[in-house]
C-alpha atoms as a PDB file:
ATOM      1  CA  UNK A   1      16.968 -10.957   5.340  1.00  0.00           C
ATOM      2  CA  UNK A   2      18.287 -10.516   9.596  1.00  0.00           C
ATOM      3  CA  UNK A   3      15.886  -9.730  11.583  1.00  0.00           C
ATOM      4  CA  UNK A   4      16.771  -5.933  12.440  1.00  0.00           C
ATOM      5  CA  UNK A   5      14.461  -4.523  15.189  1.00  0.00           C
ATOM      6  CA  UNK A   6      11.034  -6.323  14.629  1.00  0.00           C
ATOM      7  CA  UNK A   7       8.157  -6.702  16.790  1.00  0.00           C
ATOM      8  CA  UNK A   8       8.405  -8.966  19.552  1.00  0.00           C
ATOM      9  CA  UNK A   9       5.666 -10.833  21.142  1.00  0.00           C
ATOM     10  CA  UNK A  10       4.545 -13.604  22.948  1.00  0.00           C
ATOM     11  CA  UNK A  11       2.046 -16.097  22.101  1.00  0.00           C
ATOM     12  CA  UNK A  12       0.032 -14.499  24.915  1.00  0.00           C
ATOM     13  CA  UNK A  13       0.748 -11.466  23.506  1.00  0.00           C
ATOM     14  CA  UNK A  14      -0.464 -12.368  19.856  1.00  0.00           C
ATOM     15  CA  UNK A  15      -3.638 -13.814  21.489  1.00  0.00           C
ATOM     16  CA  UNK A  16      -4.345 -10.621  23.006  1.00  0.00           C
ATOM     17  CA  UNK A  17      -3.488  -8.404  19.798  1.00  0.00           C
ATOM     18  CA  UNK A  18      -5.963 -10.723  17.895  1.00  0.00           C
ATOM     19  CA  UNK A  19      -8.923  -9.888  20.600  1.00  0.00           C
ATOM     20  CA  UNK A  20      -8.279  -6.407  20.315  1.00  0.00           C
ATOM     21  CA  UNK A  21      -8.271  -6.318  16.495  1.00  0.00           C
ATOM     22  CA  UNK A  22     -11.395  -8.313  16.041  1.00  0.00           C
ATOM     23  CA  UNK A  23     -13.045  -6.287  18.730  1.00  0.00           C
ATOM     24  CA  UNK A  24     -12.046  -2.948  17.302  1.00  0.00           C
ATOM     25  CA  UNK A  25     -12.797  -4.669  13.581  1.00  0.00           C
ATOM     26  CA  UNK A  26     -16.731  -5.176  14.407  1.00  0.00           C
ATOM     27  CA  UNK A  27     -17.299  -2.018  15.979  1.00  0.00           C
ATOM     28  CA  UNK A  28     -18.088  -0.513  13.061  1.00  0.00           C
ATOM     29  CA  UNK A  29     -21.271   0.849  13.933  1.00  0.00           C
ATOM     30  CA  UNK A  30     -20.114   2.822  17.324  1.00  0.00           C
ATOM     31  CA  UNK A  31     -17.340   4.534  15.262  1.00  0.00           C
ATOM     32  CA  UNK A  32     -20.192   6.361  13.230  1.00  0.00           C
ATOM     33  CA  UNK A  33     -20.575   8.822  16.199  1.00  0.00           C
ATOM     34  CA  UNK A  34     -17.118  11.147  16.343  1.00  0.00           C
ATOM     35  CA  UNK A  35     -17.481  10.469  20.276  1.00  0.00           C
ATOM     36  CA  UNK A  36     -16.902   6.749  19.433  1.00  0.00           C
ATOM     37  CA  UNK A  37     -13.816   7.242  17.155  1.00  0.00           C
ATOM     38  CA  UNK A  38     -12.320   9.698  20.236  1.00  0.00           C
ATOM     39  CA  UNK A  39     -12.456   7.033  22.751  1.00  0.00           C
ATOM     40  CA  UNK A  40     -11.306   4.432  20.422  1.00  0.00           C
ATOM     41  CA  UNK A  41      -8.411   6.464  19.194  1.00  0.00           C
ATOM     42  CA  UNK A  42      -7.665   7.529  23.333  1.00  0.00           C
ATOM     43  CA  UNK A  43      -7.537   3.821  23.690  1.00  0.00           C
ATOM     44  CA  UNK A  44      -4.893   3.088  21.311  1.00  0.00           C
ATOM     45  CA  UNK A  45      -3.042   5.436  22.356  1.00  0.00           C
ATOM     46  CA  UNK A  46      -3.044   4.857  25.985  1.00  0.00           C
ATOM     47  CA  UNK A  47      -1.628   1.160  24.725  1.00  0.00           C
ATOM     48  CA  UNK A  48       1.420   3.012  23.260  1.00  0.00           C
ATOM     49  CA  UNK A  49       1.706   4.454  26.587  1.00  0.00           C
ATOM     50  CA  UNK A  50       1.261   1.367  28.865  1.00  0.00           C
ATOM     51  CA  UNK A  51       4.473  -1.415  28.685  1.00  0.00           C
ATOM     52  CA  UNK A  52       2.519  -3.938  29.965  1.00  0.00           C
ATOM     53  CA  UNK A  53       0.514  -4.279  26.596  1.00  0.00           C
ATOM     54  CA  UNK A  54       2.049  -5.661  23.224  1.00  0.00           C
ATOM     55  CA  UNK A  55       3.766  -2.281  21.877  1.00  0.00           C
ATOM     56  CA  UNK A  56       7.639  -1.741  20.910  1.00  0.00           C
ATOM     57  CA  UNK A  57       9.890   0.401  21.637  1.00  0.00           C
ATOM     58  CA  UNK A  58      10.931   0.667  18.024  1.00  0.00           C
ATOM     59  CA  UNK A  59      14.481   2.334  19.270  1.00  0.00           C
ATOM     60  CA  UNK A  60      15.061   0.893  22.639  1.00  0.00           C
ATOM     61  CA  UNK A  61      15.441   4.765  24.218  1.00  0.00           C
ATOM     62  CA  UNK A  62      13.710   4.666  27.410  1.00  0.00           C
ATOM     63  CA  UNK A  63      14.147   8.724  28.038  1.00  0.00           C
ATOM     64  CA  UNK A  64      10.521   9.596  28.660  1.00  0.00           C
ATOM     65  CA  UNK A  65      11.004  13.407  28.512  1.00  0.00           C
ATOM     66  CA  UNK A  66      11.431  12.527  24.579  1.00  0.00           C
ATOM     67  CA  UNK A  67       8.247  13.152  22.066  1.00  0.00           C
ATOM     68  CA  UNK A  68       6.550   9.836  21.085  1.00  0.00           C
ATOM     69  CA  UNK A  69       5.448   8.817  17.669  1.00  0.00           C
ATOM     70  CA  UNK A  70       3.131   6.503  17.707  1.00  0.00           C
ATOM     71  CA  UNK A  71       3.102   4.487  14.689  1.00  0.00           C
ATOM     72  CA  UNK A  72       0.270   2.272  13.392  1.00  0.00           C
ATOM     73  CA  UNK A  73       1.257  -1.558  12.652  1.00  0.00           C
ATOM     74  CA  UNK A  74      -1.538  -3.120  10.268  1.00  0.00           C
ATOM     75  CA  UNK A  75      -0.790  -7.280  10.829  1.00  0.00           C
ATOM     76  CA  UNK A  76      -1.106  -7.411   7.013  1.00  0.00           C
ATOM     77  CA  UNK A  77       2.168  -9.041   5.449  1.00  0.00           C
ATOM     78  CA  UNK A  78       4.523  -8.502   3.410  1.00  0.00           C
ATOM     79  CA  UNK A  79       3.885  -4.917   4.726  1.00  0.00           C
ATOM     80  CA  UNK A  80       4.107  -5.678   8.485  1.00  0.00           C
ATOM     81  CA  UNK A  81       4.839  -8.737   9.300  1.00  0.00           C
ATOM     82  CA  UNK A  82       4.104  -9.176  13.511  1.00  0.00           C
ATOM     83  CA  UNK A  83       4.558 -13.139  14.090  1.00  0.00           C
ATOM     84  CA  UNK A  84       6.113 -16.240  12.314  1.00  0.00           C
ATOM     85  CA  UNK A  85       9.238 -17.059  10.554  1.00  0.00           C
ATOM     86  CA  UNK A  86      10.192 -13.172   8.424  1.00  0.00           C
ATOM     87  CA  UNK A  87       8.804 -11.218  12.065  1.00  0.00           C
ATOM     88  CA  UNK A  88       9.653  -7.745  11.989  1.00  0.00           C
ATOM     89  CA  UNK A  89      10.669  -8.268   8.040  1.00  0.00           C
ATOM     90  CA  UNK A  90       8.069  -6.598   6.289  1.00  0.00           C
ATOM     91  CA  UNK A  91       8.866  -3.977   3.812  1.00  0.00           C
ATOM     92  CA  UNK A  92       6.898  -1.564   5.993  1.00  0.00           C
ATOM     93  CA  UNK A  93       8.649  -2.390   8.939  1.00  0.00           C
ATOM     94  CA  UNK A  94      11.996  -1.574   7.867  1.00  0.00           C
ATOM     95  CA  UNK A  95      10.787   1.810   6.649  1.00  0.00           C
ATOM     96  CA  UNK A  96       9.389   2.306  10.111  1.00  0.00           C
ATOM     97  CA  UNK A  97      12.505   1.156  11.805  1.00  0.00           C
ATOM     98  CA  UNK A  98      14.898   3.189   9.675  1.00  0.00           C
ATOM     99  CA  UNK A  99      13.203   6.425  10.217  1.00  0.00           C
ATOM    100  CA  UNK A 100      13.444   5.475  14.056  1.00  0.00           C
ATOM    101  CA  UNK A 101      17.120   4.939  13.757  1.00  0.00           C
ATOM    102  CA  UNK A 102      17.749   8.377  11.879  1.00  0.00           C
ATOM    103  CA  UNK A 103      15.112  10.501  14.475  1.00  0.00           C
ATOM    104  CA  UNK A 104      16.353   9.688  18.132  1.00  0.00           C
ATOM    105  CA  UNK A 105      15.271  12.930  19.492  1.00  0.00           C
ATOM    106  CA  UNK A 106      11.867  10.803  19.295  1.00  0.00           C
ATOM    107  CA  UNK A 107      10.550   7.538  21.031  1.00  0.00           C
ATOM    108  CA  UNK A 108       8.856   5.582  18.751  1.00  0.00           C
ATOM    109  CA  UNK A 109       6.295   3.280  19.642  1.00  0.00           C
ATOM    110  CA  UNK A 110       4.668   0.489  17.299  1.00  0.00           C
ATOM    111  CA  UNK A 111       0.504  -0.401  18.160  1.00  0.00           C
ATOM    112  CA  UNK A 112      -1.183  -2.821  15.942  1.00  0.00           C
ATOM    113  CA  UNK A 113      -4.511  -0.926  14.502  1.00  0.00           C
ATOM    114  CA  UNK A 114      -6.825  -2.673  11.532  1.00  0.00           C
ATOM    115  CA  UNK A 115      -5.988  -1.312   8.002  1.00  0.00           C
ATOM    116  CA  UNK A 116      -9.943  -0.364   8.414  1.00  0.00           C
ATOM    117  CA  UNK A 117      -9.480   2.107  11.859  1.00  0.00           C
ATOM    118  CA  UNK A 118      -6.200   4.424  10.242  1.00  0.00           C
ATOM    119  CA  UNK A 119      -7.687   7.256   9.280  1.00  0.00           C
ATOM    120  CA  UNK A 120      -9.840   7.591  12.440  1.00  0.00           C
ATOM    121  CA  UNK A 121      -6.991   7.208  14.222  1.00  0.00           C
ATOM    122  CA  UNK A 122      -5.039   9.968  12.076  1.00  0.00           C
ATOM    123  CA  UNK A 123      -7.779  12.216  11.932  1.00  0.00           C
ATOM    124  CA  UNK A 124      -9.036  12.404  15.735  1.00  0.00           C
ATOM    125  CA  UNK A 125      -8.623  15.039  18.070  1.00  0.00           C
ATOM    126  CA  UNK A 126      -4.858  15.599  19.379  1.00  0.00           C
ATOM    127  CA  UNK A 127      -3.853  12.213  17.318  1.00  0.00           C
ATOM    128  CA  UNK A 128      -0.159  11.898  17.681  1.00  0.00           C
ATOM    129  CA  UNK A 129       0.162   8.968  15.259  1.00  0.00           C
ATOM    130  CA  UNK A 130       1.645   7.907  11.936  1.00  0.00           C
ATOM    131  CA  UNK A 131       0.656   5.211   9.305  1.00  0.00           C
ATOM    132  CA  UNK A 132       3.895   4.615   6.692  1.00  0.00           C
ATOM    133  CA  UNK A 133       3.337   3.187   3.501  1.00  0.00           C
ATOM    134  CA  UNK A 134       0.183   5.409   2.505  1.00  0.00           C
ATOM    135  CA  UNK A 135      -0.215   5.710  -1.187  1.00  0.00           C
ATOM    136  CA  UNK A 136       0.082   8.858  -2.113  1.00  0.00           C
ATOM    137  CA  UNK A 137      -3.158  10.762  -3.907  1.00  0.00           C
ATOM    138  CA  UNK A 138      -3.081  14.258  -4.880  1.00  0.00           C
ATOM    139  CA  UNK A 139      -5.340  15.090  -2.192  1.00  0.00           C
ATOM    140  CA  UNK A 140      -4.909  13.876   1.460  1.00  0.00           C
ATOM    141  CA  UNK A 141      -7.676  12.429   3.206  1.00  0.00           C
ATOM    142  CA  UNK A 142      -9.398  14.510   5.836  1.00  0.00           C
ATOM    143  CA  UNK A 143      -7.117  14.923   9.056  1.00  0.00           C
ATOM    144  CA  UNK A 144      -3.935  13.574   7.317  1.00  0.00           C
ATOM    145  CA  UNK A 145      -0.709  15.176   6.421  1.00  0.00           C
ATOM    146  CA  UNK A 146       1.793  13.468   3.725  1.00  0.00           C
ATOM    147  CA  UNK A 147       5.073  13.470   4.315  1.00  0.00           C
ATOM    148  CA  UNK A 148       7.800  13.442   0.952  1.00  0.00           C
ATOM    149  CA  UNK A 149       7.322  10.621  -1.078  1.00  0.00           C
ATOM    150  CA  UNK A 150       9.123   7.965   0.704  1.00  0.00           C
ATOM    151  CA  UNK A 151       9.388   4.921  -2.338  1.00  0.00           C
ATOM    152  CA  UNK A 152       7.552   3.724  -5.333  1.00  0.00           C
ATOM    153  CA  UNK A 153       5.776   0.203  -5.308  1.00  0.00           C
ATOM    154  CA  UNK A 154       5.222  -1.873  -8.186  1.00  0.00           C
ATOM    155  CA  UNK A 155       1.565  -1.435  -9.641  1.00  0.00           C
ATOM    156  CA  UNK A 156      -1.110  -3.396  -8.679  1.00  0.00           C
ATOM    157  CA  UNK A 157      -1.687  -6.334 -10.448  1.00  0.00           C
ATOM    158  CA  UNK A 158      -4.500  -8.701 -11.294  1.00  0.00           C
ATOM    159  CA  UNK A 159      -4.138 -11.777  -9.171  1.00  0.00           C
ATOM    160  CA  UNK A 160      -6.319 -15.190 -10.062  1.00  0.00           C
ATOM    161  CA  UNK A 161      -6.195 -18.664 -10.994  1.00  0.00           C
ATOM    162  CA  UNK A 162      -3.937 -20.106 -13.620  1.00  0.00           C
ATOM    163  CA  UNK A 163      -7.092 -21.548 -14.990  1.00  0.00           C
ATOM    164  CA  UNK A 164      -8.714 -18.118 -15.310  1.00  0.00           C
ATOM    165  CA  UNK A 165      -8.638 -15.024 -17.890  1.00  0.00           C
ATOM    166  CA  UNK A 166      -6.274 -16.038 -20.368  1.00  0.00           C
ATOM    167  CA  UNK A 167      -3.795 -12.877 -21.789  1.00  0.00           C
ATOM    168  CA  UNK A 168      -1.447 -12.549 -23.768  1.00  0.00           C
ATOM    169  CA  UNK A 169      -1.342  -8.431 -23.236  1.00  0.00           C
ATOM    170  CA  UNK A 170      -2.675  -5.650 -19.792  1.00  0.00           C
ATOM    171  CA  UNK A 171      -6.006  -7.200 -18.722  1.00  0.00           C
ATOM    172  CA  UNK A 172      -9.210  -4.262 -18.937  1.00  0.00           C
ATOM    173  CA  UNK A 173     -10.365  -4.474 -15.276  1.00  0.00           C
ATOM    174  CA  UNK A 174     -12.905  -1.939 -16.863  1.00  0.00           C
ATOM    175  CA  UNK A 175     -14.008  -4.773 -19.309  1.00  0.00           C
ATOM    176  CA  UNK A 176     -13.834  -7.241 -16.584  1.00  0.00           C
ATOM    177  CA  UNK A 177     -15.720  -5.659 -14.224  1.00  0.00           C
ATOM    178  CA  UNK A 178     -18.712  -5.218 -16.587  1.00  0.00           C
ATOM    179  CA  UNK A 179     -19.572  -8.489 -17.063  1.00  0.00           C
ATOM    180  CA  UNK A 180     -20.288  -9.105 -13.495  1.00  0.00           C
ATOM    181  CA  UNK A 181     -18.985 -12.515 -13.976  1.00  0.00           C
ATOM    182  CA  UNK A 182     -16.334 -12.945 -11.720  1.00  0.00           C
ATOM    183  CA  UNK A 183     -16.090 -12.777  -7.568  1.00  0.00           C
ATOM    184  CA  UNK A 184     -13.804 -10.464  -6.336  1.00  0.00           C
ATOM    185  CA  UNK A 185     -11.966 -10.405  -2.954  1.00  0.00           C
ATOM    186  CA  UNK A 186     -10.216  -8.034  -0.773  1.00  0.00           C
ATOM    187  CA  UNK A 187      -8.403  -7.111   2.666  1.00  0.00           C
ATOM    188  CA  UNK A 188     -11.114  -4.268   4.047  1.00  0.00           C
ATOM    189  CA  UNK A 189      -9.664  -0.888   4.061  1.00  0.00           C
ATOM    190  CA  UNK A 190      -7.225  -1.148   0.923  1.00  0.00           C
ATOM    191  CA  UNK A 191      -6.936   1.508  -1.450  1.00  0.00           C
ATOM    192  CA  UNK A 192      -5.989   1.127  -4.898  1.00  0.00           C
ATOM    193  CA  UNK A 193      -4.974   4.548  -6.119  1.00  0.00           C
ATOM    194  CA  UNK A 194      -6.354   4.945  -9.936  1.00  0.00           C
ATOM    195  CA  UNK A 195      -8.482   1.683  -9.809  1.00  0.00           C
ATOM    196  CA  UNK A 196     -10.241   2.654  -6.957  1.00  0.00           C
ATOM    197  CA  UNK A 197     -13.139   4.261  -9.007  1.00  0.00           C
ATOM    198  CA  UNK A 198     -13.859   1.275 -11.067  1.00  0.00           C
ATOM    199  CA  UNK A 199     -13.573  -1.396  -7.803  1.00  0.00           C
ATOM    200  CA  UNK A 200     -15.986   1.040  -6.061  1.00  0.00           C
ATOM    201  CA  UNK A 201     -18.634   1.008  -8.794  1.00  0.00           C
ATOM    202  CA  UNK A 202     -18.431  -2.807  -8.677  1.00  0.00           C
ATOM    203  CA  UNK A 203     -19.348  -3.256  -5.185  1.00  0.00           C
ATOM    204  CA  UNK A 204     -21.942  -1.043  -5.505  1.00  0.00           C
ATOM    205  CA  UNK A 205     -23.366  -2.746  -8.686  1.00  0.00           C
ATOM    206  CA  UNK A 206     -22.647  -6.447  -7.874  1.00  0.00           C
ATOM    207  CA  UNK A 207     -22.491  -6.620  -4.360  1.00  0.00           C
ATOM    208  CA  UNK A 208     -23.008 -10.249  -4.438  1.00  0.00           C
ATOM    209  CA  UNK A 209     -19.891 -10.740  -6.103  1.00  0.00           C
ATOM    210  CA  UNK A 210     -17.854  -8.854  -3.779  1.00  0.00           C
ATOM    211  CA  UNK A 211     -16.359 -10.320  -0.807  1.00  0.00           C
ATOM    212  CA  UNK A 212     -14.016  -7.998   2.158  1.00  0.00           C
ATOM    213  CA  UNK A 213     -12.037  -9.791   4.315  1.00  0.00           C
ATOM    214  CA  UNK A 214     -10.729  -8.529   7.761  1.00  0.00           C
ATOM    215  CA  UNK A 215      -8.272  -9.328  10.663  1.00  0.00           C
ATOM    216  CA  UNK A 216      -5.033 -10.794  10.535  1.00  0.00           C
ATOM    217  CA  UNK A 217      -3.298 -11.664   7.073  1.00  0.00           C
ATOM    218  CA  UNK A 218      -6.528 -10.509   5.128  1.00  0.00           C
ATOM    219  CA  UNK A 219      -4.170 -10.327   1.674  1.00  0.00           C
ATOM    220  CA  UNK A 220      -3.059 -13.416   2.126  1.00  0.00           C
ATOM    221  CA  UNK A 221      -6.379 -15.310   2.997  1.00  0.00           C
ATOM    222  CA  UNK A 222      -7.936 -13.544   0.161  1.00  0.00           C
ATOM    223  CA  UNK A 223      -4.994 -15.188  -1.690  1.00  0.00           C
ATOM    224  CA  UNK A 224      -5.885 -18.421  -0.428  1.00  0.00           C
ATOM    225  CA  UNK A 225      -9.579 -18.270  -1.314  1.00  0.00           C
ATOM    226  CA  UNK A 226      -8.619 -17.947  -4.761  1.00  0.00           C
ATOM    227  CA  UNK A 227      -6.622 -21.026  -4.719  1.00  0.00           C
ATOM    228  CA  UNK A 228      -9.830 -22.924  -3.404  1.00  0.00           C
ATOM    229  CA  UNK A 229     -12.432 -21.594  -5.670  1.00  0.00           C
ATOM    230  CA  UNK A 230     -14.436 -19.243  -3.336  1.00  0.00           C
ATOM    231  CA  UNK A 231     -13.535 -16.540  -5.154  1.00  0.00           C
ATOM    232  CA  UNK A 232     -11.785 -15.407  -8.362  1.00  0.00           C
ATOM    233  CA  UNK A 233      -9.989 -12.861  -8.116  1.00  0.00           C
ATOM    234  CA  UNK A 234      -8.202  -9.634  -6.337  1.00  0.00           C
ATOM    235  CA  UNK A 235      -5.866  -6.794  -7.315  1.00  0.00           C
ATOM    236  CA  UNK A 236      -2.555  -6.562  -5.138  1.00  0.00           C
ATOM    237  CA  UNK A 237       0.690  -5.765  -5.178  1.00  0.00           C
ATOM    238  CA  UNK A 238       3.192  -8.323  -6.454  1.00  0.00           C
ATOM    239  CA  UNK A 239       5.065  -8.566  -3.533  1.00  0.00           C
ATOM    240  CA  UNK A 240       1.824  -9.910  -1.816  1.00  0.00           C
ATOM    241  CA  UNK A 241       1.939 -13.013  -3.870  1.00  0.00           C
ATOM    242  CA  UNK A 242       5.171 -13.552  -3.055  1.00  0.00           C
ATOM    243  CA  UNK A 243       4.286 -13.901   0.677  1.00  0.00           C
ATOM    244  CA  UNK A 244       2.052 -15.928  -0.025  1.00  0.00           C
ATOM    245  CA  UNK A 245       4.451 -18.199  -2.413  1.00  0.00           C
ATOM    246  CA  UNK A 246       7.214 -18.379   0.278  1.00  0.00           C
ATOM    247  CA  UNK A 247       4.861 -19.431   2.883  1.00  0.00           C
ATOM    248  CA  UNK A 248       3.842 -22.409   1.001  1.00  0.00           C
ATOM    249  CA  UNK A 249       7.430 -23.288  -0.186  1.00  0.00           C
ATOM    250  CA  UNK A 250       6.773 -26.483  -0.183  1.00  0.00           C
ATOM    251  CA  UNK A 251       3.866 -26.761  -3.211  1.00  0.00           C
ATOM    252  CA  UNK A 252       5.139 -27.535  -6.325  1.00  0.00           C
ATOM    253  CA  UNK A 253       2.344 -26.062  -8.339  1.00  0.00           C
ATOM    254  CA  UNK A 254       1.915 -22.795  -8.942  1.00  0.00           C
ATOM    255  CA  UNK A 255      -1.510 -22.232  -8.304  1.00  0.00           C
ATOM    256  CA  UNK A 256      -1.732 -18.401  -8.992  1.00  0.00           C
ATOM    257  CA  UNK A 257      -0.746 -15.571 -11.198  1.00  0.00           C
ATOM    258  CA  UNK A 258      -0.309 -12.024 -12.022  1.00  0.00           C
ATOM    259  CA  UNK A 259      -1.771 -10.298 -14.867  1.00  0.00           C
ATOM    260  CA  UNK A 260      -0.832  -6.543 -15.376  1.00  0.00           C
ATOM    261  CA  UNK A 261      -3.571  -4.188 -15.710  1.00  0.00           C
ATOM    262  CA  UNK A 262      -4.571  -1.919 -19.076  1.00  0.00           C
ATOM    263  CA  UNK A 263      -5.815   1.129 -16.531  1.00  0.00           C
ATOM    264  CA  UNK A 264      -2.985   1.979 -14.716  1.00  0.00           C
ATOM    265  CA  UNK A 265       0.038   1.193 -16.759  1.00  0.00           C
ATOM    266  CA  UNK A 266       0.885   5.139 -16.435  1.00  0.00           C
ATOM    267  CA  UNK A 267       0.365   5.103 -12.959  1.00  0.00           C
ATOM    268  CA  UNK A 268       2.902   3.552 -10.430  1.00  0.00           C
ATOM    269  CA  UNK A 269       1.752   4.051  -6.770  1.00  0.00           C
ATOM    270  CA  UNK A 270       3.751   6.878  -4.774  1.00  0.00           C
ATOM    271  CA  UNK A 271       4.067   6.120  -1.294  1.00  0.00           C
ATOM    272  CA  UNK A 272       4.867   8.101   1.725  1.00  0.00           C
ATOM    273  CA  UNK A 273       4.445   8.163   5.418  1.00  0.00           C
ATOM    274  CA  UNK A 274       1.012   9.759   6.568  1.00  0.00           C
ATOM    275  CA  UNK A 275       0.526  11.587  10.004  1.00  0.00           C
ATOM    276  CA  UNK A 276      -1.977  13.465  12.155  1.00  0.00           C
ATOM    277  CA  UNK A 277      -2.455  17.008  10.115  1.00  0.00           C
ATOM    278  CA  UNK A 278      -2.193  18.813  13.655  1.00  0.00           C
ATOM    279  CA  UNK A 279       0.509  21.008  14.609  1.00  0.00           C
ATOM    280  CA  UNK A 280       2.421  18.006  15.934  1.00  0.00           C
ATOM    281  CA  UNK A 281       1.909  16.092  12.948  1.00  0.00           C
ATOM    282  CA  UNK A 282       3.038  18.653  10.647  1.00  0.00           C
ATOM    283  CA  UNK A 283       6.275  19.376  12.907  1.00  0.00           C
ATOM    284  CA  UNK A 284       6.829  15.289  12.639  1.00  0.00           C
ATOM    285  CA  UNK A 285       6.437  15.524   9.194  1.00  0.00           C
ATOM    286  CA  UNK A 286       8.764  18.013   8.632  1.00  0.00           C
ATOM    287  CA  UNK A 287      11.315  16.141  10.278  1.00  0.00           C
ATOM    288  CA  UNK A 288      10.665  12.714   8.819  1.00  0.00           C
ATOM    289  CA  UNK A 289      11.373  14.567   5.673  1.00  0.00           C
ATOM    290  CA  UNK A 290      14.668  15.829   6.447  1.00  0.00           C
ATOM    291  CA  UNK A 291      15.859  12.534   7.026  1.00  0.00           C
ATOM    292  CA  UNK A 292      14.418  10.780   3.549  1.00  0.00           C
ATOM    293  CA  UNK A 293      17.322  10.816   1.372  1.00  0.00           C
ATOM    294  CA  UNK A 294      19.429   9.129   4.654  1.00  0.00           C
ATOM    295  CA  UNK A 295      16.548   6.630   4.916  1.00  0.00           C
ATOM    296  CA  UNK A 296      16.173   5.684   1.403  1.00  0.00           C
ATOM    297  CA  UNK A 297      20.166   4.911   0.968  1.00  0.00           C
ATOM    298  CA  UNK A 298      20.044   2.625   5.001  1.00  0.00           C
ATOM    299  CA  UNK A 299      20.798  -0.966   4.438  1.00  0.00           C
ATOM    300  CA  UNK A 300      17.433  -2.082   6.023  1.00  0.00           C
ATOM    301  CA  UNK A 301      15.544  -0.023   3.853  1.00  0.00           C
ATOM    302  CA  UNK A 302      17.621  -1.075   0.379  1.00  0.00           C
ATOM    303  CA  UNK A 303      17.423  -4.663   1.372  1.00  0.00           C
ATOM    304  CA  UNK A 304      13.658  -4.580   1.977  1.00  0.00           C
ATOM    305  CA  UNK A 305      13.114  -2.746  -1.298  1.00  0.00           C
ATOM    306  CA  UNK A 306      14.959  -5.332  -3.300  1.00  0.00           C
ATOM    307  CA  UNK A 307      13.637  -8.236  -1.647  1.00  0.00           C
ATOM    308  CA  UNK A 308      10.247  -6.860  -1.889  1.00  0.00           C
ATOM    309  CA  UNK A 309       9.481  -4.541  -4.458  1.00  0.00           C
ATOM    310  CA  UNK A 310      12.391  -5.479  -7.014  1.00  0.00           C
ATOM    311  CA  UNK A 311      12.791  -9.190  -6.783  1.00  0.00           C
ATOM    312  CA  UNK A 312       8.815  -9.643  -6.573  1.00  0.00           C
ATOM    313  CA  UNK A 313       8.444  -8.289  -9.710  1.00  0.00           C
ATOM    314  CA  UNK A 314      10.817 -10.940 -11.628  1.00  0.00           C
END
């Protein structure tokens, strides 16, 4: 896959994106008060705004009489990928970067936000900011306006050690999760459409066996403490393993695999592109959906989705 128009940084840059993400990351507490989320949304913004800090110009049109999108970058790959060898190849990214070719009457600028801090930054007052690959529920959170679905991903699967749970058919997470036997892991903020009720239950009832991990490449470390033993399993889309395969290219063995999932074999995630549910929003939605059908047929977009959704899968 060519690098089309990804992220650019600097090492300086990256070290600076990493400070703000941790920072914004623990200040959980402070974002209780609406005041708090305010600020902290005003101050994302006003990075979009400032070209001296690490945001993109995702369509290189300077013309500041132009609207801006803002849209929110989680550093999680395959989604977004901000640094390394595949930068700026992340399935999200080309969604992001084909919608920006297709809308010029709009600058679009790319900020890096924690998967944790998107829907405070959606829902606060006179957000001008939008979050692609959202999965799409039936109901909208609070403050957030869906546009068209956009693609369909592969459905989650159950990732875990070769060693571990043994099937020859869809795994019960239902069944699984009632023994309380087994550690689960994953990136803080991820939603998981269907299973969501049955993941939330567990945390609540075996919090000791539940471990979130935030910042940078959460999927993939949760990935990685698998491998090692800390814990023993997550849920995650297929294409997340495979990030994590071609990054260790070089290891022969196989150390992980996928396991479908009995509970939501009749339920393949919808995805679309969520934005602030103000009247900008919604006039940014509308357009974003006129332009869809070009989007879905642009050779960025069809290469991503093979590469990542189709090819993942086999």
């Amino acid at each position: 896959m060519s690098n089309q128009t990804g992220l650019q940084f600097t090492q300086v840059q990256l070290g600076l994106i990493s400070l703000i993400f941790l920072s914004f990351t623990w200040a959980s507490p402070a974002l209780t008060h609406e005041n708090s989320v305010e600020k902290f949304a005003e101050s994302v913004i006003a990075q979009s705004k400032d070209p001296s800090n690490p945001v993109e110009n995702a369509t290189g049109n300077s013309d500041l009489t132009l609207a801006v999108i803002t849209w929110a970058i989680n550093p999680g790959p395959p989604f977004h990928i901000v640094s390394g060898s595949m930068q700026g190849q992340g399935f999200c990214d080309a969604l992001v970067d084909s919608i920006s070719q297709l809308l010029p009457n709009y600058q679009h600028k790319k900020v890096i936000v924690p998967q944790g801090r998107v829907l405070d930054l959606l829902s606060a007052p006179n957000s001008q900011m939008c979050f692609p690959c959202m999965i799409k529920r039936e109901q909208a959170p609070t403050g957030v306006k869906y546009t068209e679905s956009t693609h369909q991903f592969p459905r989650h699967m159950l990732i875990t050690r070769q060693s571990l749970l043994t099937s020859t058919k869809p795994i019960s997470l239902q069944t699984l999760l009632a023994s309380g036997k087994y550690r689960y892991g994953y990136p803080q903020g991820r939603r998981y459409g269907v299973l969501d009720p049955l993941l939330e239950t567990y945390k609540t009832d075996f919090p000791q066996m539940v471990l979130a991990r935030a910042g940078p490449g959460e999927a993939d470390s949760v990935l990685s403490l698998i491998e090692i033993g800390r814990i023993d399993f997550t849920v995650d889309y297929p294409m997340v393993l495979k990030y994590h395969r071609l990054m260790r290219e070089k290891d022969k063995e196989m150390a992980l695999k996928m396991l479908p999932i009995e509970e939501n074999q009749q339920h393949a995630p919808q995805q679309a592109v969520g934005c602030a549910d103000n009247p900008w929003g919604r006039a940014v939605v509308s357009d974003i959906n006129k332009v869809i059908p070009q989007v879905q047929q642009s050779p960025p977009y069809l290469q991503a989705k093979k590469f990542w959704l189709e090819d993942a899968t086999n």
